[in-house]
PDB file of N, CA and C in Angstrom:
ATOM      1  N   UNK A   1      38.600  69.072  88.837  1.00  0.00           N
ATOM      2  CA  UNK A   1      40.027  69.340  88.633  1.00  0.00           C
ATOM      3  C   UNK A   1      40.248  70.142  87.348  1.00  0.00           C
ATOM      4  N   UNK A   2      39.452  69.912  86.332  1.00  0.00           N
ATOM      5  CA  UNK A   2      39.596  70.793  84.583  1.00  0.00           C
ATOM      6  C   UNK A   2      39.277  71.951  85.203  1.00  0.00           C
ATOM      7  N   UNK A   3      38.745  72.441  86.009  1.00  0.00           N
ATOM      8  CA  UNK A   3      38.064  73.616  86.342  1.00  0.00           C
ATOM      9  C   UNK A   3      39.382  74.330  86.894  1.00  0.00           C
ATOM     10  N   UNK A   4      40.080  73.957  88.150  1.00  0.00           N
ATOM     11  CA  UNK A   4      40.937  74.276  88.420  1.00  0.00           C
ATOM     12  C   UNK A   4      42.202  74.817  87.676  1.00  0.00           C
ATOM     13  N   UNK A   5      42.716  74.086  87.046  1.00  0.00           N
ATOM     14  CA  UNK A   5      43.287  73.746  85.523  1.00  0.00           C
ATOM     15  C   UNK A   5      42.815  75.098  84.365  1.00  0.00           C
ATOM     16  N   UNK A   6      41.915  75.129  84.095  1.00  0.00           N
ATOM     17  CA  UNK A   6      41.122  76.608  83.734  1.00  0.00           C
ATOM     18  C   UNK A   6      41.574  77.586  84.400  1.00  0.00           C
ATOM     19  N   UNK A   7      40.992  77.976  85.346  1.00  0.00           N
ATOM     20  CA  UNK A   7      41.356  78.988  86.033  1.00  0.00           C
ATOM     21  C   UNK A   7      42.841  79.577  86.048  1.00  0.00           C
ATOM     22  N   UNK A   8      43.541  78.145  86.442  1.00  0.00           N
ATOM     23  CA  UNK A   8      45.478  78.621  86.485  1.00  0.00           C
ATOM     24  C   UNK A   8      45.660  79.297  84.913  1.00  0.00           C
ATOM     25  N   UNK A   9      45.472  78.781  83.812  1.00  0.00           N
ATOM     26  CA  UNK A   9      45.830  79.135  82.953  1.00  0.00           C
ATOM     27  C   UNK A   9      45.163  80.720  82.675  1.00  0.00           C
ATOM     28  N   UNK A  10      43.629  80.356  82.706  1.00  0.00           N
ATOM     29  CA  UNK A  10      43.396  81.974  82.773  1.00  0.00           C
ATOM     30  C   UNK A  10      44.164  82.927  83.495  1.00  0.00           C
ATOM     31  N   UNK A  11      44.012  83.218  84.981  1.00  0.00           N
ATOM     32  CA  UNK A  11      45.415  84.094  85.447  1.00  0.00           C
ATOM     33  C   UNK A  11      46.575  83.684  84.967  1.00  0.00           C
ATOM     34  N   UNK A  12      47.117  83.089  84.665  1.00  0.00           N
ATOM     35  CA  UNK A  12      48.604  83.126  83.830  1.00  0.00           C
ATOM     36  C   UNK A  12      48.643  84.539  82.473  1.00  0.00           C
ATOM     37  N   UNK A  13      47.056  83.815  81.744  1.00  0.00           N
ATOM     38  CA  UNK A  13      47.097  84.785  80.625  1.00  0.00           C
ATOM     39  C   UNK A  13      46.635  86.086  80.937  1.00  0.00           C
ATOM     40  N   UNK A  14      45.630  86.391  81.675  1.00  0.00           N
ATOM     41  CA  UNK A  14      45.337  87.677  82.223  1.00  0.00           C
ATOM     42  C   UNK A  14      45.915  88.542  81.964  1.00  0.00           C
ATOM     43  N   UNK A  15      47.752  89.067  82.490  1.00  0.00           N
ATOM     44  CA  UNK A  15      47.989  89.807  82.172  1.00  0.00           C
ATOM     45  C   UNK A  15      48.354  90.852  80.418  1.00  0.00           C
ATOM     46  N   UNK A  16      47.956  89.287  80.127  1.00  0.00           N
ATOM     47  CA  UNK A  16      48.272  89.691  78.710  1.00  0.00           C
ATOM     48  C   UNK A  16      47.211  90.021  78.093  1.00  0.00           C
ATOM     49  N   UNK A  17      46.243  89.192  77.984  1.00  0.00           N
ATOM     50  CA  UNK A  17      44.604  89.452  77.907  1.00  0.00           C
ATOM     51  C   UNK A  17      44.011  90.443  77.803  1.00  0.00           C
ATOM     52  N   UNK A  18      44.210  91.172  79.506  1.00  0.00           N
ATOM     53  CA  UNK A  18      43.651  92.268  79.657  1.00  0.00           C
ATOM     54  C   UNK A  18      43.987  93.986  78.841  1.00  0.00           C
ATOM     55  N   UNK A  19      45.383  93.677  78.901  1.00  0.00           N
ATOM     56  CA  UNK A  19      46.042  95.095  78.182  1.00  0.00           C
ATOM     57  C   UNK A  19      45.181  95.229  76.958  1.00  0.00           C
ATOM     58  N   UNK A  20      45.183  94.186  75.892  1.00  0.00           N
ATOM     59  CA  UNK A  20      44.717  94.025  74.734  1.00  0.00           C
ATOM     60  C   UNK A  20      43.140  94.419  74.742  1.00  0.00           C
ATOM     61  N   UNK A  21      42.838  93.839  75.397  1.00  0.00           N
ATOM     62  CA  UNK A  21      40.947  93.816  75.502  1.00  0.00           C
ATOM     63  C   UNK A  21      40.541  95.526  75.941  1.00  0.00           C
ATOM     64  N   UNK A  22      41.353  95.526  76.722  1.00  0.00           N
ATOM     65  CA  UNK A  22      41.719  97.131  77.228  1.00  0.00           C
ATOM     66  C   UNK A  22      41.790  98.383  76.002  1.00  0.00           C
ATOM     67  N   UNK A  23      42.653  97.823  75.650  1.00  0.00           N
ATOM     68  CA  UNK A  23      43.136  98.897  74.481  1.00  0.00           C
ATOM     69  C   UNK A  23      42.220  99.023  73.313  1.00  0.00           C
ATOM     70  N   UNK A  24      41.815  97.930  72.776  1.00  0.00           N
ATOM     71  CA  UNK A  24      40.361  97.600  71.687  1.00  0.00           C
ATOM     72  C   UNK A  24      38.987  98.302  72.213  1.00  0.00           C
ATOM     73  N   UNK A  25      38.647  98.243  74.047  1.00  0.00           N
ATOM     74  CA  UNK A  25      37.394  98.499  74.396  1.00  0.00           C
ATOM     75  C   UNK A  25      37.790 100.197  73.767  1.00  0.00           C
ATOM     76  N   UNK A  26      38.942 101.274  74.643  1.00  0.00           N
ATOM     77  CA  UNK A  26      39.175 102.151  74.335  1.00  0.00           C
ATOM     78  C   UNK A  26      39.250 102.596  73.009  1.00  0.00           C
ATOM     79  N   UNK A  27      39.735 102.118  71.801  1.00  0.00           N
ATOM     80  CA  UNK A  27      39.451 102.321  70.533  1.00  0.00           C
ATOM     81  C   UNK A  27      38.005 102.995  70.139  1.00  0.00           C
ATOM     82  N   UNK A  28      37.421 101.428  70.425  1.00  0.00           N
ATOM     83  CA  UNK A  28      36.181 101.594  69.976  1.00  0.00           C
ATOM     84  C   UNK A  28      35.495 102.840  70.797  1.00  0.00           C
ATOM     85  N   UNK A  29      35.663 103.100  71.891  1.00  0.00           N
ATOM     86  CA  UNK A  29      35.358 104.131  72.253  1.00  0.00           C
ATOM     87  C   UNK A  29      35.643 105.609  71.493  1.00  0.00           C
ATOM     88  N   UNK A  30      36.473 105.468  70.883  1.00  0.00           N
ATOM     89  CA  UNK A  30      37.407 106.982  70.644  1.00  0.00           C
ATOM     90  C   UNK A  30      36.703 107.114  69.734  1.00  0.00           C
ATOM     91  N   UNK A  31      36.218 106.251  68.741  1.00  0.00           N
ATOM     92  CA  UNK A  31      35.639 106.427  67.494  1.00  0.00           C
ATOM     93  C   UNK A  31      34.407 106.033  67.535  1.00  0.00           C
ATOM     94  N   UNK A  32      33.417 105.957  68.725  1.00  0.00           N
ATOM     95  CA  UNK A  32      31.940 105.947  69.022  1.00  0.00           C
ATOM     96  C   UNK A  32      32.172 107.547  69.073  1.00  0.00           C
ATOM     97  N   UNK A  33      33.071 108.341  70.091  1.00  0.00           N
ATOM     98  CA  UNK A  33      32.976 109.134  70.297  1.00  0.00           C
ATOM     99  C   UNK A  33      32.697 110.515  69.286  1.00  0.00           C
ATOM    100  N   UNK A  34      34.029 109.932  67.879  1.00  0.00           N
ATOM    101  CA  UNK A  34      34.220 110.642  67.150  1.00  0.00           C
ATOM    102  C   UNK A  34      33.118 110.957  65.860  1.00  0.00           C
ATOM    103  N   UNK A  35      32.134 109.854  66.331  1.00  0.00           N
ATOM    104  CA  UNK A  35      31.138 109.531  65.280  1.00  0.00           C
ATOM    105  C   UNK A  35      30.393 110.589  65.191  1.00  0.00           C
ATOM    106  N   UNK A  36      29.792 110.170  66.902  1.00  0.00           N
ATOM    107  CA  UNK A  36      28.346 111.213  67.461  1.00  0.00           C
ATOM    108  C   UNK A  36      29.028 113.133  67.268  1.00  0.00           C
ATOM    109  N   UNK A  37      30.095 113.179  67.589  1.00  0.00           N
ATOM    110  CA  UNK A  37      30.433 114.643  67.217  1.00  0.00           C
ATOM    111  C   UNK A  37      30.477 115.243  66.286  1.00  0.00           C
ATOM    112  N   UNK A  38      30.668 114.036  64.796  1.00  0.00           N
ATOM    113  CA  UNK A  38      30.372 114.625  63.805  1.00  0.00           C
ATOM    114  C   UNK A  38      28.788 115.165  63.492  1.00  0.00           C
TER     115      UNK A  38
END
């Protein structure tokens, strides 16, 4: 049943979660990017 319970709350937060985690992976990208070009 905790398991279940887990899960609901995870999709609840998801949408919020993801934008964020989203936006940080892309960061870090922009400025891996900007590294190697220098």
């Amino acid at each position: 049943m905790k398991l279940g319970k887990l899960v609901k709350t995870v999709i609840k937060f998801a949408p919020i979660i993801i934008p964020i985690v989203k936006k940080a992976m892309d960061k870090k990208k922009t400025t891996n990017t900007a590294y190697s070009r220098k």
